[in-house]
C-alpha atoms as a PDB file:
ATOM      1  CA  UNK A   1       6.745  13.481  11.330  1.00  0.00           C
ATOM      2  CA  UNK A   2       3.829  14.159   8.887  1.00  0.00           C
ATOM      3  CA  UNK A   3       0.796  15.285  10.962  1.00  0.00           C
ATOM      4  CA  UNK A   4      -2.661  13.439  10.200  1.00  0.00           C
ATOM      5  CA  UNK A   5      -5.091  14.123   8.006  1.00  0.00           C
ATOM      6  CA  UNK A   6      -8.549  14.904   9.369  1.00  0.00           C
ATOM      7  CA  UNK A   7     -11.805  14.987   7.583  1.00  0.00           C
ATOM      8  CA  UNK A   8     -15.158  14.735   8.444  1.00  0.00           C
ATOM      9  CA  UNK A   9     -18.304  13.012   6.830  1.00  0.00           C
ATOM     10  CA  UNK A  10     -21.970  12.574   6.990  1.00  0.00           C
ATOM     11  CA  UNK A  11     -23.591   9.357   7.472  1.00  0.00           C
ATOM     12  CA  UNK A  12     -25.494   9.031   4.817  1.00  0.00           C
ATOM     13  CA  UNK A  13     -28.464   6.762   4.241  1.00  0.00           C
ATOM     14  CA  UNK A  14     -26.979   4.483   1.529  1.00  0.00           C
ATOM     15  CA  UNK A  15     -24.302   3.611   4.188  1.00  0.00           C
ATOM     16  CA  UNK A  16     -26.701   2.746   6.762  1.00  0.00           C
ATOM     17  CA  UNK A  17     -28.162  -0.513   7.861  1.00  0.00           C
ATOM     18  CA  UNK A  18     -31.454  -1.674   8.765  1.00  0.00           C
ATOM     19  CA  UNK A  19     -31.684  -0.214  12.520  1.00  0.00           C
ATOM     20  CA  UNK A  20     -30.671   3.409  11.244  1.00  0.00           C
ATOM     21  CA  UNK A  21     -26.972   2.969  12.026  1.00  0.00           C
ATOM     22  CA  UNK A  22     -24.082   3.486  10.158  1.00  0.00           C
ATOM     23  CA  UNK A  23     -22.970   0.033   8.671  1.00  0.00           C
ATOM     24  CA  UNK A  24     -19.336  -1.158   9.128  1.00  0.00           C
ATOM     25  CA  UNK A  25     -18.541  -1.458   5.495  1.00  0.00           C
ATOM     26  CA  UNK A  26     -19.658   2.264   5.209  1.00  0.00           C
ATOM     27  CA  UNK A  27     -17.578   3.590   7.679  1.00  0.00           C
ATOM     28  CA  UNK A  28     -14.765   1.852   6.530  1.00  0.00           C
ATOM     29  CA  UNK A  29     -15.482   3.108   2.848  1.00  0.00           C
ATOM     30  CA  UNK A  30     -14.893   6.886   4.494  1.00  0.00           C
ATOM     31  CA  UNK A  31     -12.023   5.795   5.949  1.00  0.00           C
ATOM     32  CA  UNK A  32     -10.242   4.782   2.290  1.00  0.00           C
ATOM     33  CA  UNK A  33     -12.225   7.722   0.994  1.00  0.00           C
ATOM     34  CA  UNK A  34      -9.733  10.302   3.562  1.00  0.00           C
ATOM     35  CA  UNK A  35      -6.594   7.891   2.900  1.00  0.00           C
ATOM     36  CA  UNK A  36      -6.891   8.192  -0.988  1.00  0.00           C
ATOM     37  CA  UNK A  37      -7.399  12.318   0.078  1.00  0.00           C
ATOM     38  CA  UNK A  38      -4.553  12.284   2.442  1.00  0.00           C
ATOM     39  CA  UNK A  39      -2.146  10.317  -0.146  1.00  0.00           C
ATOM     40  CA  UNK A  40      -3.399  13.096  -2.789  1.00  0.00           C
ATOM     41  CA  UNK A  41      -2.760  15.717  -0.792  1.00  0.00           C
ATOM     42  CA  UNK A  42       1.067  14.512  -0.106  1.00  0.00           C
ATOM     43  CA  UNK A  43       1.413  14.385  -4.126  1.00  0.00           C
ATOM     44  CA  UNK A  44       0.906  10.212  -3.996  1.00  0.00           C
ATOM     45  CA  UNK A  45      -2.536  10.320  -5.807  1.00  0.00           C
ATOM     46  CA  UNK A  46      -3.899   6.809  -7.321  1.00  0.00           C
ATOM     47  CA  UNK A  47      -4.195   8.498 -10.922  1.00  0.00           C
ATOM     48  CA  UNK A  48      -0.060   9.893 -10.399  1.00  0.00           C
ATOM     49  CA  UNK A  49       0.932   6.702  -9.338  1.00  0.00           C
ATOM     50  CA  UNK A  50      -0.912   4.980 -12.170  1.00  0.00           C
ATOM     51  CA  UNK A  51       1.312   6.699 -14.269  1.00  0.00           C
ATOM     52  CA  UNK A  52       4.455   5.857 -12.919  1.00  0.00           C
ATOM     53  CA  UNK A  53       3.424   1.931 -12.965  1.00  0.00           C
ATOM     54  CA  UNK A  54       3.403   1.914  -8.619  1.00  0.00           C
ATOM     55  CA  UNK A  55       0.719   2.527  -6.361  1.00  0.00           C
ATOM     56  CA  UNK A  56      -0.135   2.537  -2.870  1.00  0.00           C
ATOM     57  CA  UNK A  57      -3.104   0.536  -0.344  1.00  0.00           C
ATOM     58  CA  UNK A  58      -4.493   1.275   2.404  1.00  0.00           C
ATOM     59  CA  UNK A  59      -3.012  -1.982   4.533  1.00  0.00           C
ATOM     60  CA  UNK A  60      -4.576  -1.341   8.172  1.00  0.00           C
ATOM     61  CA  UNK A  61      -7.721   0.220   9.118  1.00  0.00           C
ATOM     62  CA  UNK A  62      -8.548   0.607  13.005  1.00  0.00           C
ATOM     63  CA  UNK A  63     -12.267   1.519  13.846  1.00  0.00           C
ATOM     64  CA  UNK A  64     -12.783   2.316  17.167  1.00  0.00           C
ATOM     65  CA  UNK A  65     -16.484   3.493  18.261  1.00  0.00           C
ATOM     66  CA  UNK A  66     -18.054   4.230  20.764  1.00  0.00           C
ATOM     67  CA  UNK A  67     -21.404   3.513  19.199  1.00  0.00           C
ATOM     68  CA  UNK A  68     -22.229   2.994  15.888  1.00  0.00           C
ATOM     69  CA  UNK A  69     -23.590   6.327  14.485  1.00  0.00           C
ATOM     70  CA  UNK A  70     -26.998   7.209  13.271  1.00  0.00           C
ATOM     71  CA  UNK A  71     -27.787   7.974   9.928  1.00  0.00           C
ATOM     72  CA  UNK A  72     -26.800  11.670   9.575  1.00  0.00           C
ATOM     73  CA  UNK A  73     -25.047  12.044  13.139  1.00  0.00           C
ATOM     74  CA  UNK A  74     -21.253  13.420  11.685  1.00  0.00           C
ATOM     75  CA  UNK A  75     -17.829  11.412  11.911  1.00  0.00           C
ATOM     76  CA  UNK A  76     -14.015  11.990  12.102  1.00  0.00           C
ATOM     77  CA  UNK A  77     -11.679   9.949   9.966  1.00  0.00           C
ATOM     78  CA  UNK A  78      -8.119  10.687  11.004  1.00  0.00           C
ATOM     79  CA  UNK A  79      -5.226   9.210   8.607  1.00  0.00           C
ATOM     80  CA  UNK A  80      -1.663   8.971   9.004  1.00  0.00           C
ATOM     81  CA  UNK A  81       1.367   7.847   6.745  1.00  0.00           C
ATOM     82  CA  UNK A  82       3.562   5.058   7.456  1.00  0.00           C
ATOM     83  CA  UNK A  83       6.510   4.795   4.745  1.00  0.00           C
ATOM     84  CA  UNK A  84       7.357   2.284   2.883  1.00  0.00           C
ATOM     85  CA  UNK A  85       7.395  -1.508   4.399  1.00  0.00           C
ATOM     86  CA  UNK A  86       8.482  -2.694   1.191  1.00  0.00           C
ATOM     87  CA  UNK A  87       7.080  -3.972  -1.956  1.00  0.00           C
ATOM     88  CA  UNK A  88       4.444  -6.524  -1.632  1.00  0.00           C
END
């Protein structure tokens, strides 16, 4: 089995909403931001892909907070490969 990738971000401003939390769009923008790193990172970058006329999406996201974080408070994105469920 292929461990999972780990990274962690900032919360950043721009990905914030009004009440000084992280937005849900933002958080899940750092989540495709560590899948397109993790895919890179097993050789199955966007820009390879491109090449080879294939590609890959990221098909589930699960977001599970406790509480929404404040603007700078840090996050971990874990990712984790699932094979291939067939072309769609």
């Amino acid at each position: 089995a292929i461990a999972p990738h780990v990274e962690r971000f900032t919360i950043y401003e721009f990905l914030g909403d009004e009440n000084g939390l992280a937005s849900l769009q933002g958080i899940c923008e750092y989540m495709q931001e560590a899948a397109g790193n993790h895919a890179a990172g097993l050789g199955l970058s966007i820009g390879k892909l491109h090449g080879e006329g294939v590609a890959w999406v990221l098909a589930r996201m699960r977001l599970v907070p406790e509480r929404m974080p404040a603007m700078h408070a840090r996050i971990v994105v874990e990712t984790w490969p699932v094979g291939i469920e067939g072309l769609q």
